[in-house]
PDB file of N, CA and C in Angstrom:
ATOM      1  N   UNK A   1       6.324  13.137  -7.386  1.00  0.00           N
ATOM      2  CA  UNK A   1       6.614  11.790  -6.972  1.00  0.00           C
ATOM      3  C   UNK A   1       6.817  10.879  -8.159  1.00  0.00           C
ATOM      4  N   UNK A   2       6.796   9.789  -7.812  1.00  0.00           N
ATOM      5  CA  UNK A   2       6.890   8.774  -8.820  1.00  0.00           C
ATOM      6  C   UNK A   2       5.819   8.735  -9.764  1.00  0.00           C
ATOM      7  N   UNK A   3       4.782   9.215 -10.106  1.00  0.00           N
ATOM      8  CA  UNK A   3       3.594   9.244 -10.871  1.00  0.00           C
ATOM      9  C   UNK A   3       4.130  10.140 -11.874  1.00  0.00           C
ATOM     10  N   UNK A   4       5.168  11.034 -11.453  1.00  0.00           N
ATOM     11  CA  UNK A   4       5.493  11.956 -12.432  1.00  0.00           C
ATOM     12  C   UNK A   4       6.691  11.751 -13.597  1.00  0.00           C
ATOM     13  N   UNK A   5       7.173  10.721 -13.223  1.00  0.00           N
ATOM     14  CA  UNK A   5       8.213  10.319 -14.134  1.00  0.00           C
ATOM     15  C   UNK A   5       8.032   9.096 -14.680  1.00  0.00           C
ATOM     16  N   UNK A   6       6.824   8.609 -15.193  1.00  0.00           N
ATOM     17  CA  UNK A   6       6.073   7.715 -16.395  1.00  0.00           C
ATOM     18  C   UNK A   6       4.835   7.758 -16.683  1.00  0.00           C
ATOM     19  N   UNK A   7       4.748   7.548 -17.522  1.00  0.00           N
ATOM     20  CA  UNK A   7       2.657   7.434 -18.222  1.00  0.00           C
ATOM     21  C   UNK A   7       2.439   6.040 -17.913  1.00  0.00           C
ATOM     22  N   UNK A   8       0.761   5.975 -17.388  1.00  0.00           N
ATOM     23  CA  UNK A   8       0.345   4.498 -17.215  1.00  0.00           C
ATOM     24  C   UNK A   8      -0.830   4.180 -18.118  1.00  0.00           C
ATOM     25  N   UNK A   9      -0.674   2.851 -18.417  1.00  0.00           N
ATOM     26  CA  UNK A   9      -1.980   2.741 -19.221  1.00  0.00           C
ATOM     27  C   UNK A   9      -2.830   1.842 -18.981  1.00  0.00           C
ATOM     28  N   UNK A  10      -4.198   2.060 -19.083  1.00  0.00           N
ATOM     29  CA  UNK A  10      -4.960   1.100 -18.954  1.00  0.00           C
ATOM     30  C   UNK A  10      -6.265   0.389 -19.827  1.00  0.00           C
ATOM     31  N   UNK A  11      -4.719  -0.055 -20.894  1.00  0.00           N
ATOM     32  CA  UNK A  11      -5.221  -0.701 -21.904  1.00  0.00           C
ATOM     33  C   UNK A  11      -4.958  -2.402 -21.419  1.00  0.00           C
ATOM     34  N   UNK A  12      -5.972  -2.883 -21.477  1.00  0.00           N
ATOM     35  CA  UNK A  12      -5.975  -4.306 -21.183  1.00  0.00           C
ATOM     36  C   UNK A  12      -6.072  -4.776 -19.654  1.00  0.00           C
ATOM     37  N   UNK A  13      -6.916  -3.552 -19.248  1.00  0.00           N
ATOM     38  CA  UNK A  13      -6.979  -3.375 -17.558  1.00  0.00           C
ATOM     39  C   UNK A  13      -7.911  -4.861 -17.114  1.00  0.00           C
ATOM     40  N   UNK A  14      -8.926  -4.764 -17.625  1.00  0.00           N
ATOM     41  CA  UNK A  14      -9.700  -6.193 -17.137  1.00  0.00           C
ATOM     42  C   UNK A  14      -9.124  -7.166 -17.112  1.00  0.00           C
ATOM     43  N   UNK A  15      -8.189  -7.679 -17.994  1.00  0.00           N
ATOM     44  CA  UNK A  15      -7.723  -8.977 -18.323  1.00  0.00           C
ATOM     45  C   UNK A  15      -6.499  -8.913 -17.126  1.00  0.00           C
ATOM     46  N   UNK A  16      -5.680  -7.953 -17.104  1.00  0.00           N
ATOM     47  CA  UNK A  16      -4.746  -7.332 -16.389  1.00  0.00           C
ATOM     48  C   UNK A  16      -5.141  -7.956 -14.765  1.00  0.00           C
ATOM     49  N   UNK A  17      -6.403  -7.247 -14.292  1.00  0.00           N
ATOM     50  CA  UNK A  17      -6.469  -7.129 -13.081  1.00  0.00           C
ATOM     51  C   UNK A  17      -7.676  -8.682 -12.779  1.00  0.00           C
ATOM     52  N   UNK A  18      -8.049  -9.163 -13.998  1.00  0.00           N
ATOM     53  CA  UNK A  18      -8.030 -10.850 -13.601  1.00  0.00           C
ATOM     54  C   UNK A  18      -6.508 -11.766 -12.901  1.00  0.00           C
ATOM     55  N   UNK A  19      -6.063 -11.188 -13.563  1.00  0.00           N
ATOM     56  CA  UNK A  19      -4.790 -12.200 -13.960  1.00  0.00           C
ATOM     57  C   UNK A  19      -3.553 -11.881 -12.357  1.00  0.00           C
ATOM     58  N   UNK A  20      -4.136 -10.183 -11.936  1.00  0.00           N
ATOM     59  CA  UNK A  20      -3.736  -9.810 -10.587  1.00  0.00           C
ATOM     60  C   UNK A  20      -4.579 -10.975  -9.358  1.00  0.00           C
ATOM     61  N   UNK A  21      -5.968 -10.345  -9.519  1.00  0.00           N
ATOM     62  CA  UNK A  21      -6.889 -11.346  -8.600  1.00  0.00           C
ATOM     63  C   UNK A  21      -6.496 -12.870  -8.518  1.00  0.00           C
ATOM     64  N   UNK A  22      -6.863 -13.708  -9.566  1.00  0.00           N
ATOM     65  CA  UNK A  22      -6.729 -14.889  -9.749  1.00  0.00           C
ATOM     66  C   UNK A  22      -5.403 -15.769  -9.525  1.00  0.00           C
ATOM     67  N   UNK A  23      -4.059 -15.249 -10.030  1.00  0.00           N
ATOM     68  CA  UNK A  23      -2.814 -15.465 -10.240  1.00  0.00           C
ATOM     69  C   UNK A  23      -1.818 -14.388  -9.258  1.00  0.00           C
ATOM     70  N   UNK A  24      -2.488 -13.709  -9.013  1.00  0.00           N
ATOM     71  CA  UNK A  24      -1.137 -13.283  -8.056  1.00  0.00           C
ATOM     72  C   UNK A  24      -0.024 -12.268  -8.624  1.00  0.00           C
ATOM     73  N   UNK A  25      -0.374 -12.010  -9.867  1.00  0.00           N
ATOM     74  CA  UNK A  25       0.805 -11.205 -10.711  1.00  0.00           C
ATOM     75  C   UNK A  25       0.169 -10.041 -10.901  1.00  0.00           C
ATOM     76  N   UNK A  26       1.126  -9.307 -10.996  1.00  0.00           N
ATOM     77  CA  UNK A  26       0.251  -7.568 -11.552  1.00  0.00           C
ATOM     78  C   UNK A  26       1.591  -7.569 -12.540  1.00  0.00           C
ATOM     79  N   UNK A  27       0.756  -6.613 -14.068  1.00  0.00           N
ATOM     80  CA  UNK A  27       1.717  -6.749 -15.228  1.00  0.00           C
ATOM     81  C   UNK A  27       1.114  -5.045 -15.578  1.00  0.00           C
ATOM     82  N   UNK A  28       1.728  -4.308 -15.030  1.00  0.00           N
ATOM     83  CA  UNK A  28       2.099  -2.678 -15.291  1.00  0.00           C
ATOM     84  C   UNK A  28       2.221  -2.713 -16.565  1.00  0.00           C
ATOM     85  N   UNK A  29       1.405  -1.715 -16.894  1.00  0.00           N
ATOM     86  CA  UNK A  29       1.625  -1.165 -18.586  1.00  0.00           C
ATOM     87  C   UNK A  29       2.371   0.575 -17.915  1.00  0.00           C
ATOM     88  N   UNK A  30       3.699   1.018 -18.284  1.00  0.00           N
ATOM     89  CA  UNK A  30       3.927   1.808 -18.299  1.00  0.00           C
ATOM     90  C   UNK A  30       5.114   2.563 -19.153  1.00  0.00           C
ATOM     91  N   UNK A  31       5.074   3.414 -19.817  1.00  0.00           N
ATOM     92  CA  UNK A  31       5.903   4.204 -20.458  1.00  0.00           C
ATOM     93  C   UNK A  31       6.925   5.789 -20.225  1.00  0.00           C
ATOM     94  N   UNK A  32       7.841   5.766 -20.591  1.00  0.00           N
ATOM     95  CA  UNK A  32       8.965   6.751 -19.835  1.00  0.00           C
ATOM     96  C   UNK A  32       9.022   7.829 -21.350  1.00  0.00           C
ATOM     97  N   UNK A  33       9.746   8.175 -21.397  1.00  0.00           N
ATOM     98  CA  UNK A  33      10.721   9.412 -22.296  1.00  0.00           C
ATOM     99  C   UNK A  33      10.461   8.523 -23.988  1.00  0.00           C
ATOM    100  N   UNK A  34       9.857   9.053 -25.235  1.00  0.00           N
ATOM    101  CA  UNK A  34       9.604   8.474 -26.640  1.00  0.00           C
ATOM    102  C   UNK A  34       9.057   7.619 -26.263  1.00  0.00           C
ATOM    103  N   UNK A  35       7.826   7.004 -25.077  1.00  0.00           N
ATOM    104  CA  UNK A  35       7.717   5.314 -25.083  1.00  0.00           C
ATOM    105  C   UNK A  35       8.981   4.693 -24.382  1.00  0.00           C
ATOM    106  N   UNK A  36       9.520   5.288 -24.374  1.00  0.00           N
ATOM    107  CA  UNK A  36      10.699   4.013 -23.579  1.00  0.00           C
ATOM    108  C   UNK A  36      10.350   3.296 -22.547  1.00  0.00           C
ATOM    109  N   UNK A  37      11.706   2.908 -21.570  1.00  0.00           N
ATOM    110  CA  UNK A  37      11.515   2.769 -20.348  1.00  0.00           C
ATOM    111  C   UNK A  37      12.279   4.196 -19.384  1.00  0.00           C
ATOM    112  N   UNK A  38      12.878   4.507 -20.558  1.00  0.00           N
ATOM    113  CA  UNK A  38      13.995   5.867 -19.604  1.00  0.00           C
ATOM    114  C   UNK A  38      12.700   6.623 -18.844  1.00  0.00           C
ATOM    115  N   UNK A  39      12.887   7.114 -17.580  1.00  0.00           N
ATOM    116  CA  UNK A  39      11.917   8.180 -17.232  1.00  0.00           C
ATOM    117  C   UNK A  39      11.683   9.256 -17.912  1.00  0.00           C
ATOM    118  N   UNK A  40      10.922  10.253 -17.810  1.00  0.00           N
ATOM    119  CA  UNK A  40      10.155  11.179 -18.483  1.00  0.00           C
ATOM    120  C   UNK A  40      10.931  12.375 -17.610  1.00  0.00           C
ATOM    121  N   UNK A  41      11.581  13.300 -18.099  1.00  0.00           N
ATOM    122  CA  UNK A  41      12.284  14.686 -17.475  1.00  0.00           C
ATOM    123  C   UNK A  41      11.492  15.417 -16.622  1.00  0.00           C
ATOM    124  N   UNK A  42      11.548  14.748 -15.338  1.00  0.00           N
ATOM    125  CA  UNK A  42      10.750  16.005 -14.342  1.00  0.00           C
ATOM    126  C   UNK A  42      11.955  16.328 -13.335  1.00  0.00           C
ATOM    127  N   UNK A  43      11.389  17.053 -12.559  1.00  0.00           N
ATOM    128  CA  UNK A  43      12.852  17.449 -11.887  1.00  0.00           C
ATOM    129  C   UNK A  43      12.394  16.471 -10.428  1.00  0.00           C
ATOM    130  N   UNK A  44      13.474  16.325  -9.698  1.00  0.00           N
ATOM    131  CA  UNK A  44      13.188  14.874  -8.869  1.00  0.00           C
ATOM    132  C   UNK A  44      13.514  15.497  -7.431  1.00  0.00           C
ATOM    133  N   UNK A  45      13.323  15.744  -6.262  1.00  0.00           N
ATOM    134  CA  UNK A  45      14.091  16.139  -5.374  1.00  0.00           C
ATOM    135  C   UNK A  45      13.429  15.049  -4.072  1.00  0.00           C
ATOM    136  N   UNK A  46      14.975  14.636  -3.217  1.00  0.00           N
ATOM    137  CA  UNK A  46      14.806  13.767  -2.242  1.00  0.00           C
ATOM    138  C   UNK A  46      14.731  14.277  -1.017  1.00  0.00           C
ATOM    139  N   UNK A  47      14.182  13.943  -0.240  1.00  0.00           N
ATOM    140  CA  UNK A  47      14.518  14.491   1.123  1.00  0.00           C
ATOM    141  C   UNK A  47      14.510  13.140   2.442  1.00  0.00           C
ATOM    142  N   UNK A  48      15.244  13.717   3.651  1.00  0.00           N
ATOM    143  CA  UNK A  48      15.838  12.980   4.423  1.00  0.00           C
ATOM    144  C   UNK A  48      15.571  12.800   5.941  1.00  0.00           C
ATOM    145  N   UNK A  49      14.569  12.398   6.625  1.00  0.00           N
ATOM    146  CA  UNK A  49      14.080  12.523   7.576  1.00  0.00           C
ATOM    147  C   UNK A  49      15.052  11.685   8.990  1.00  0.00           C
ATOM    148  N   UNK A  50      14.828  11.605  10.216  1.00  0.00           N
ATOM    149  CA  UNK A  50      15.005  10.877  11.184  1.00  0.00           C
ATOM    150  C   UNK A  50      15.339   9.639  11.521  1.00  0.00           C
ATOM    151  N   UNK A  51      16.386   9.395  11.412  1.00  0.00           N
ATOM    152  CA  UNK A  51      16.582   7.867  11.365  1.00  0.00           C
ATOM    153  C   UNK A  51      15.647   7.169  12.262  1.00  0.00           C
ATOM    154  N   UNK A  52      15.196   5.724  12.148  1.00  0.00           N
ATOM    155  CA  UNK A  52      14.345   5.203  12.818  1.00  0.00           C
ATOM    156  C   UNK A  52      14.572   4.159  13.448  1.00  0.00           C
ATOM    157  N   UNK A  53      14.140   4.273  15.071  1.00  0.00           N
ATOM    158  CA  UNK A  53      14.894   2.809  15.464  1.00  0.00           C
ATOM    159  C   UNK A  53      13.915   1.864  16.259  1.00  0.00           C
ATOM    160  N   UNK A  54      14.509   0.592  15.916  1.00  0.00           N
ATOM    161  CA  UNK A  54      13.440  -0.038  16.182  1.00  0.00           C
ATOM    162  C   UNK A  54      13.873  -1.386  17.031  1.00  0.00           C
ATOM    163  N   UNK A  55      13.034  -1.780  18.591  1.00  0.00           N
ATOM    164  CA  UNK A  55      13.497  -2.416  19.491  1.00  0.00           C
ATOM    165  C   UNK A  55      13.229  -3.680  19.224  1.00  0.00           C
ATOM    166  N   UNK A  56      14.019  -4.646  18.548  1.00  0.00           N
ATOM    167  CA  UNK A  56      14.240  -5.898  18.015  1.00  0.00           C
ATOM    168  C   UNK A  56      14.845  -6.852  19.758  1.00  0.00           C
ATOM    169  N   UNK A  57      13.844  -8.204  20.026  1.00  0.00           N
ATOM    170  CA  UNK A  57      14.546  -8.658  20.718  1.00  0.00           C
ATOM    171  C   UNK A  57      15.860  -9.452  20.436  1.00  0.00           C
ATOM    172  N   UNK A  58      15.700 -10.313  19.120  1.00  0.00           N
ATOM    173  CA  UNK A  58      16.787 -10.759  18.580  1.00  0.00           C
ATOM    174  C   UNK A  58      17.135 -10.226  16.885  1.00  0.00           C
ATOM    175  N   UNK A  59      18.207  -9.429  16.997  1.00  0.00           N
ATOM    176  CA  UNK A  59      18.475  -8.762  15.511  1.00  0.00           C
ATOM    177  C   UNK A  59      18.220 -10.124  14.498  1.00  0.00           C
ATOM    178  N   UNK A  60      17.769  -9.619  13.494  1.00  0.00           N
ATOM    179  CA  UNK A  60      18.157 -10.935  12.248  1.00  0.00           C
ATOM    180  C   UNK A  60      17.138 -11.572  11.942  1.00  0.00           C
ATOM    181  N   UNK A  61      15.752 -12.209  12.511  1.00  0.00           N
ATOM    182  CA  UNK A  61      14.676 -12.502  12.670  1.00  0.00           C
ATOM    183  C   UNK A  61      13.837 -11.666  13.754  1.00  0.00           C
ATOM    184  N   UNK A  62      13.382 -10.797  13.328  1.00  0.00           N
ATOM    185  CA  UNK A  62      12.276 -10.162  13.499  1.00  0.00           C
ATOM    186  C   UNK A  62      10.964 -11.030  13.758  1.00  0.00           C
ATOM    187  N   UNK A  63      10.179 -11.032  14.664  1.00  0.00           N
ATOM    188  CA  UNK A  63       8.525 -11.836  15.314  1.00  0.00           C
ATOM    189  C   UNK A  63       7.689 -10.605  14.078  1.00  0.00           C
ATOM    190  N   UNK A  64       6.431 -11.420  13.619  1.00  0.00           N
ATOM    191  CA  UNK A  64       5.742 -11.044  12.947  1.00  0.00           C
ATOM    192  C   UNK A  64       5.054  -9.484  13.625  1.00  0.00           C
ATOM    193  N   UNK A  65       4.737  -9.157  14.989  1.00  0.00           N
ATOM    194  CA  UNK A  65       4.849  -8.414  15.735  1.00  0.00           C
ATOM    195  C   UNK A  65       5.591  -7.386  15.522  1.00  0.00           C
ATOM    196  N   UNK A  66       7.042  -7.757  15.568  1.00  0.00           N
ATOM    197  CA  UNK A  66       7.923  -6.490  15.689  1.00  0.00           C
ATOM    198  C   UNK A  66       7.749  -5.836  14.161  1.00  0.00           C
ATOM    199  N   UNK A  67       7.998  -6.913  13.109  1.00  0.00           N
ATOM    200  CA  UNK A  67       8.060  -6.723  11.752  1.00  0.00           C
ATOM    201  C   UNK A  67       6.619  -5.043  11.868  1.00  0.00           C
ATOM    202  N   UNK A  68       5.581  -5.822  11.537  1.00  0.00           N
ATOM    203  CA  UNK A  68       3.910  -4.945  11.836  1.00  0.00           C
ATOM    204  C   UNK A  68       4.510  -3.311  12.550  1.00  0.00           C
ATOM    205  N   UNK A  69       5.124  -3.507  13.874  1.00  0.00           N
ATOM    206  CA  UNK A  69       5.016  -2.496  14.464  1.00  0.00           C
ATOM    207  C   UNK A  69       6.269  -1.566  13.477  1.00  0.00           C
ATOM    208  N   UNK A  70       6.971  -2.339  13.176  1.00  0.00           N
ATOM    209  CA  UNK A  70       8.479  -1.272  12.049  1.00  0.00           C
ATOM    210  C   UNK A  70       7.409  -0.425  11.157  1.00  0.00           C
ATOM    211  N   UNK A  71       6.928  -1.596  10.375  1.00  0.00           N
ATOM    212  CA  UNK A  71       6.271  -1.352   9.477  1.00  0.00           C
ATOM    213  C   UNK A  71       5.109   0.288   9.462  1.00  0.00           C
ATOM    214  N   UNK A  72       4.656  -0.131  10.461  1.00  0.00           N
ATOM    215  CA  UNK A  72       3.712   1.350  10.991  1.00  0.00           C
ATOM    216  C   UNK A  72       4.235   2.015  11.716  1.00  0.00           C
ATOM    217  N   UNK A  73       5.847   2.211  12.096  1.00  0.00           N
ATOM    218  CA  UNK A  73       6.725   3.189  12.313  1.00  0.00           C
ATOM    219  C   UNK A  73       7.252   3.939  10.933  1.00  0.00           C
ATOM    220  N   UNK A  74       7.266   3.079  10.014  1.00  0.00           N
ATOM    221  CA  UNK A  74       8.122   3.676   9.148  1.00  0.00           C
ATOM    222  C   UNK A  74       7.046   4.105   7.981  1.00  0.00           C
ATOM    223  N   UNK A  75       5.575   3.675   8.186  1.00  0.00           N
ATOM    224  CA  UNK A  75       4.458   4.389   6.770  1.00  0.00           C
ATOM    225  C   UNK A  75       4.430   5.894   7.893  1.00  0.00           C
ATOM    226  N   UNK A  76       4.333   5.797   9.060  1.00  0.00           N
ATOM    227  CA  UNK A  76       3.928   7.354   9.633  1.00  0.00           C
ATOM    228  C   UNK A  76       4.918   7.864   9.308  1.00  0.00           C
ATOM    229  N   UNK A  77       6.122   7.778  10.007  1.00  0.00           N
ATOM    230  CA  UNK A  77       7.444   8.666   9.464  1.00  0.00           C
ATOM    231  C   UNK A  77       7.491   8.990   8.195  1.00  0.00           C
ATOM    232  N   UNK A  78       6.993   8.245   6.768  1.00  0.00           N
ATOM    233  CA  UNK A  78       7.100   8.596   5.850  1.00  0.00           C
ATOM    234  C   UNK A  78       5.818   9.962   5.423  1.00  0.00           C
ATOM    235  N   UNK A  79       4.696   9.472   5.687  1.00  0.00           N
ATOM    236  CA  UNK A  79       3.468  10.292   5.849  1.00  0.00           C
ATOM    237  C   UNK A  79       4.229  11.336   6.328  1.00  0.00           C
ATOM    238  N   UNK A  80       5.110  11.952   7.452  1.00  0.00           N
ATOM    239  CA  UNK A  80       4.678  13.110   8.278  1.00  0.00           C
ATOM    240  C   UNK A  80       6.080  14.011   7.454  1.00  0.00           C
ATOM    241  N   UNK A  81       7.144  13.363   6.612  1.00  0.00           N
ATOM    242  CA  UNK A  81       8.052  13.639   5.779  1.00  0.00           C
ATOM    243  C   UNK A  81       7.445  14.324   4.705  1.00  0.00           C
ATOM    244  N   UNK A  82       6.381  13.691   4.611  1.00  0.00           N
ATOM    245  CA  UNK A  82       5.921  14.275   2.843  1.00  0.00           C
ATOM    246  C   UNK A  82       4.970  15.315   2.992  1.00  0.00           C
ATOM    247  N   UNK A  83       4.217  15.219   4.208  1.00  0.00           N
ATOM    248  CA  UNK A  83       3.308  16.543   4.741  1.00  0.00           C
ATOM    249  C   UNK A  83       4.618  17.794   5.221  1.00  0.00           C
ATOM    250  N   UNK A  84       5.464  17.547   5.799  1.00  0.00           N
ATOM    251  CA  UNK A  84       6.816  18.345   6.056  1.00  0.00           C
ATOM    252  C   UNK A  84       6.514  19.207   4.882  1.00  0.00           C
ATOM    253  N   UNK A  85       7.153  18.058   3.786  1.00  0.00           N
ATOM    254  CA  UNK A  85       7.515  19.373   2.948  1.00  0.00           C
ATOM    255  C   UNK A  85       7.631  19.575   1.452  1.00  0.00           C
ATOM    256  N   UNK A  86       5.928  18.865   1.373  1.00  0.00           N
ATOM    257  CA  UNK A  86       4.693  18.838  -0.156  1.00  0.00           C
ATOM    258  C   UNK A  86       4.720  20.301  -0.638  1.00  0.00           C
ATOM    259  N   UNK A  87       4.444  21.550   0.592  1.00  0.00           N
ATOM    260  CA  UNK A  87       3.595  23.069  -0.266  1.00  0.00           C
ATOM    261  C   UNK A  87       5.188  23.184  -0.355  1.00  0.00           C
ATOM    262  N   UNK A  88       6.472  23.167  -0.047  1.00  0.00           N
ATOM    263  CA  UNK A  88       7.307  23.956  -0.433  1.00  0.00           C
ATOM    264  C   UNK A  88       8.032  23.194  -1.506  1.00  0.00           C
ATOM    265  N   UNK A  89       7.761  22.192  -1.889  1.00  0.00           N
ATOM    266  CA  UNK A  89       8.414  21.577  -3.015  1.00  0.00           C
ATOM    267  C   UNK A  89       7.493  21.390  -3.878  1.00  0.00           C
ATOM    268  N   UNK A  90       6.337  22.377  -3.656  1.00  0.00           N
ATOM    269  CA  UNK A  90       5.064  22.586  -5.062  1.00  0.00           C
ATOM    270  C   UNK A  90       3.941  21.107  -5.132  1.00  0.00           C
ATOM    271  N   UNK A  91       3.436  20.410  -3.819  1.00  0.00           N
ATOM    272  CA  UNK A  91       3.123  19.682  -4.395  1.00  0.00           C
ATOM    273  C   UNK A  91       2.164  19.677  -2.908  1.00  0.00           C
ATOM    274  N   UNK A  92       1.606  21.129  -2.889  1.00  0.00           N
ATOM    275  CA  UNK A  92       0.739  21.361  -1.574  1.00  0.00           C
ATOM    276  C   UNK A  92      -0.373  20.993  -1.750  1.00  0.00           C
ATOM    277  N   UNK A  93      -1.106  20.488  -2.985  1.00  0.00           N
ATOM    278  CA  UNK A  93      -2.304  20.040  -3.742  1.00  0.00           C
ATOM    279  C   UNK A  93      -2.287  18.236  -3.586  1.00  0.00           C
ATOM    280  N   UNK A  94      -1.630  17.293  -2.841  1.00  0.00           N
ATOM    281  CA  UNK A  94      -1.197  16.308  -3.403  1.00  0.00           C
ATOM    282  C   UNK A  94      -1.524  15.340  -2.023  1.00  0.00           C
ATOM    283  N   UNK A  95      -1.913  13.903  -1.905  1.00  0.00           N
ATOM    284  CA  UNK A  95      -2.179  13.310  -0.903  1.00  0.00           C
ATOM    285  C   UNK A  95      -0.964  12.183  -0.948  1.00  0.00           C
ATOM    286  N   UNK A  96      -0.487  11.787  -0.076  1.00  0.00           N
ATOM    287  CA  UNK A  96       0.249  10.942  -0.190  1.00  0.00           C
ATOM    288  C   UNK A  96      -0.420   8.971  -0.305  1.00  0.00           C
ATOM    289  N   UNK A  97      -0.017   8.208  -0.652  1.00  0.00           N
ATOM    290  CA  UNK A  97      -1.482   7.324  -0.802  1.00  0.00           C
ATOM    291  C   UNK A  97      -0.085   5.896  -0.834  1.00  0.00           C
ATOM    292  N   UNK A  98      -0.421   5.294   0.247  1.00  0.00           N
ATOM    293  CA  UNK A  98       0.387   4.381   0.657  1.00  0.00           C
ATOM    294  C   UNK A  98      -0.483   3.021   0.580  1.00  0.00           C
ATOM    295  N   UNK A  99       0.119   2.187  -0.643  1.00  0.00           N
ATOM    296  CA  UNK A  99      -1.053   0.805  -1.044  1.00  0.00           C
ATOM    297  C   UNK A  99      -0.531  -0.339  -0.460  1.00  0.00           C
TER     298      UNK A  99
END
Protein backbone atom coordinates (compact mmCIF):
# COMPACT_ATOMS: atom_id res chain seq x y z
CA UNK A 1 0.00 0.00 0.00
CA UNK A 2 0.85 3.42 0.38
CA UNK A 3 3.14 2.93 3.51
CA UNK A 4 5.32 1.26 1.09
CA UNK A 5 6.30 3.85 -1.21
CA UNK A 6 7.81 6.53 1.44
CA UNK A 7 9.67 6.64 4.85
CA UNK A 8 7.98 8.61 7.72
CA UNK A 9 9.51 10.37 10.38
CA UNK A 10 8.95 11.22 13.64
CA UNK A 11 11.24 13.73 14.29
CA UNK A 12 9.54 16.72 15.78
CA UNK A 13 6.41 14.55 16.55
CA UNK A 14 5.34 16.50 19.80
CA UNK A 15 5.53 19.85 18.47
CA UNK A 16 4.00 18.34 15.20
CA UNK A 17 1.01 16.81 16.82
CA UNK A 18 0.49 20.11 19.14
CA UNK A 19 0.25 22.14 16.26
CA UNK A 20 -2.33 19.11 14.71
CA UNK A 21 -4.49 19.30 18.10
CA UNK A 22 -4.45 22.98 18.70
CA UNK A 23 -4.38 24.46 15.00
CA UNK A 24 -5.92 22.11 12.89
CA UNK A 25 -2.89 21.37 10.56
CA UNK A 26 -0.98 18.12 10.34
CA UNK A 27 2.68 18.76 8.75
CA UNK A 28 3.92 15.07 7.52
CA UNK A 29 7.54 14.55 7.68
CA UNK A 30 8.01 12.17 4.80
CA UNK A 31 10.66 10.99 2.37
CA UNK A 32 10.64 9.05 -1.16
CA UNK A 33 13.67 7.67 -3.43
CA UNK A 34 17.60 9.62 -2.12
CA UNK A 35 15.29 11.71 0.39
CA UNK A 36 13.30 13.08 -2.26
CA UNK A 37 9.80 13.43 -2.81
CA UNK A 38 9.86 10.82 -5.90
CA UNK A 39 8.40 7.53 -4.37
CA UNK A 40 10.59 4.76 -3.27
CA UNK A 41 10.54 1.62 -6.10
CA UNK A 42 8.03 -0.86 -4.90
CA UNK A 43 5.99 -2.52 -7.27
CA UNK A 44 2.33 -0.97 -7.07
CA UNK A 45 -0.68 -3.01 -8.24
CA UNK A 46 -4.41 -1.60 -8.45
CA UNK A 47 -7.39 -3.35 -8.34
CA UNK A 48 -11.06 -2.67 -9.33
CA UNK A 49 -14.10 -3.55 -7.53
CA UNK A 50 -18.08 -2.91 -8.10
CA UNK A 51 -19.23 0.16 -9.01
CA UNK A 52 -21.27 1.75 -6.26
CA UNK A 53 -24.54 3.29 -6.31
CA UNK A 54 -25.98 5.43 -4.29
CA UNK A 55 -29.84 6.66 -3.86
CA UNK A 56 -29.50 10.50 -3.84
CA UNK A 57 -32.91 12.32 -3.57
CA UNK A 58 -31.63 15.38 -5.30
CA UNK A 59 -28.21 14.79 -7.36
CA UNK A 60 -25.72 17.73 -6.57
CA UNK A 61 -26.38 18.35 -2.84
CA UNK A 62 -26.34 15.44 -0.99
CA UNK A 63 -28.34 15.69 3.02
CA UNK A 64 -25.69 15.10 5.58
CA UNK A 65 -27.52 11.62 5.88
CA UNK A 66 -27.09 10.47 2.47
CA UNK A 67 -23.41 11.90 2.41
CA UNK A 68 -22.72 9.38 6.09
CA UNK A 69 -24.57 6.53 4.47
CA UNK A 70 -22.11 6.82 0.84
CA UNK A 71 -19.55 7.22 3.03
CA UNK A 72 -20.04 3.73 4.95
CA UNK A 73 -20.94 2.23 1.61
CA UNK A 74 -17.86 3.01 0.16
CA UNK A 75 -15.16 2.32 3.60
CA UNK A 76 -16.99 -1.42 3.48
CA UNK A 77 -16.64 -1.87 -0.24
CA UNK A 78 -13.20 -0.79 0.13
CA UNK A 79 -12.48 -3.11 3.32
CA UNK A 80 -14.04 -6.22 1.53
CA UNK A 81 -11.70 -5.27 -1.86
CA UNK A 82 -8.58 -5.41 0.10
CA UNK A 83 -9.57 -8.63 2.16
CA UNK A 84 -10.50 -9.99 -1.65
CA UNK A 85 -7.27 -9.87 -2.54
CA UNK A 86 -4.30 -9.01 0.35
CA UNK A 87 -2.88 -13.14 0.53
CA UNK A 88 -2.68 -13.16 -3.29
CA UNK A 89 -0.99 -9.94 -3.85
CA UNK A 90 1.46 -10.95 -0.78
CA UNK A 91 0.08 -8.84 1.73
CA UNK A 92 -1.97 -11.74 3.69
CA UNK A 93 -0.12 -10.47 6.95
CA UNK A 94 -1.61 -6.87 6.66
CA UNK A 95 -4.82 -5.03 8.24
CA UNK A 96 -6.34 -2.55 6.37
CA UNK A 97 -6.73 0.66 8.82
CA UNK A 98 -9.10 3.34 7.61
CA UNK A 99 -8.45 6.89 9.79
Amino acid sequence: GCSDTFRTSSSFFRLRHWIMKNLGACIPLSYGLGGSSCPLPVKTTVVFGKPLRFNLKEVGSPSDEELENAHGKFVEALKQLFDEHKVRLGYGDRTLNIM
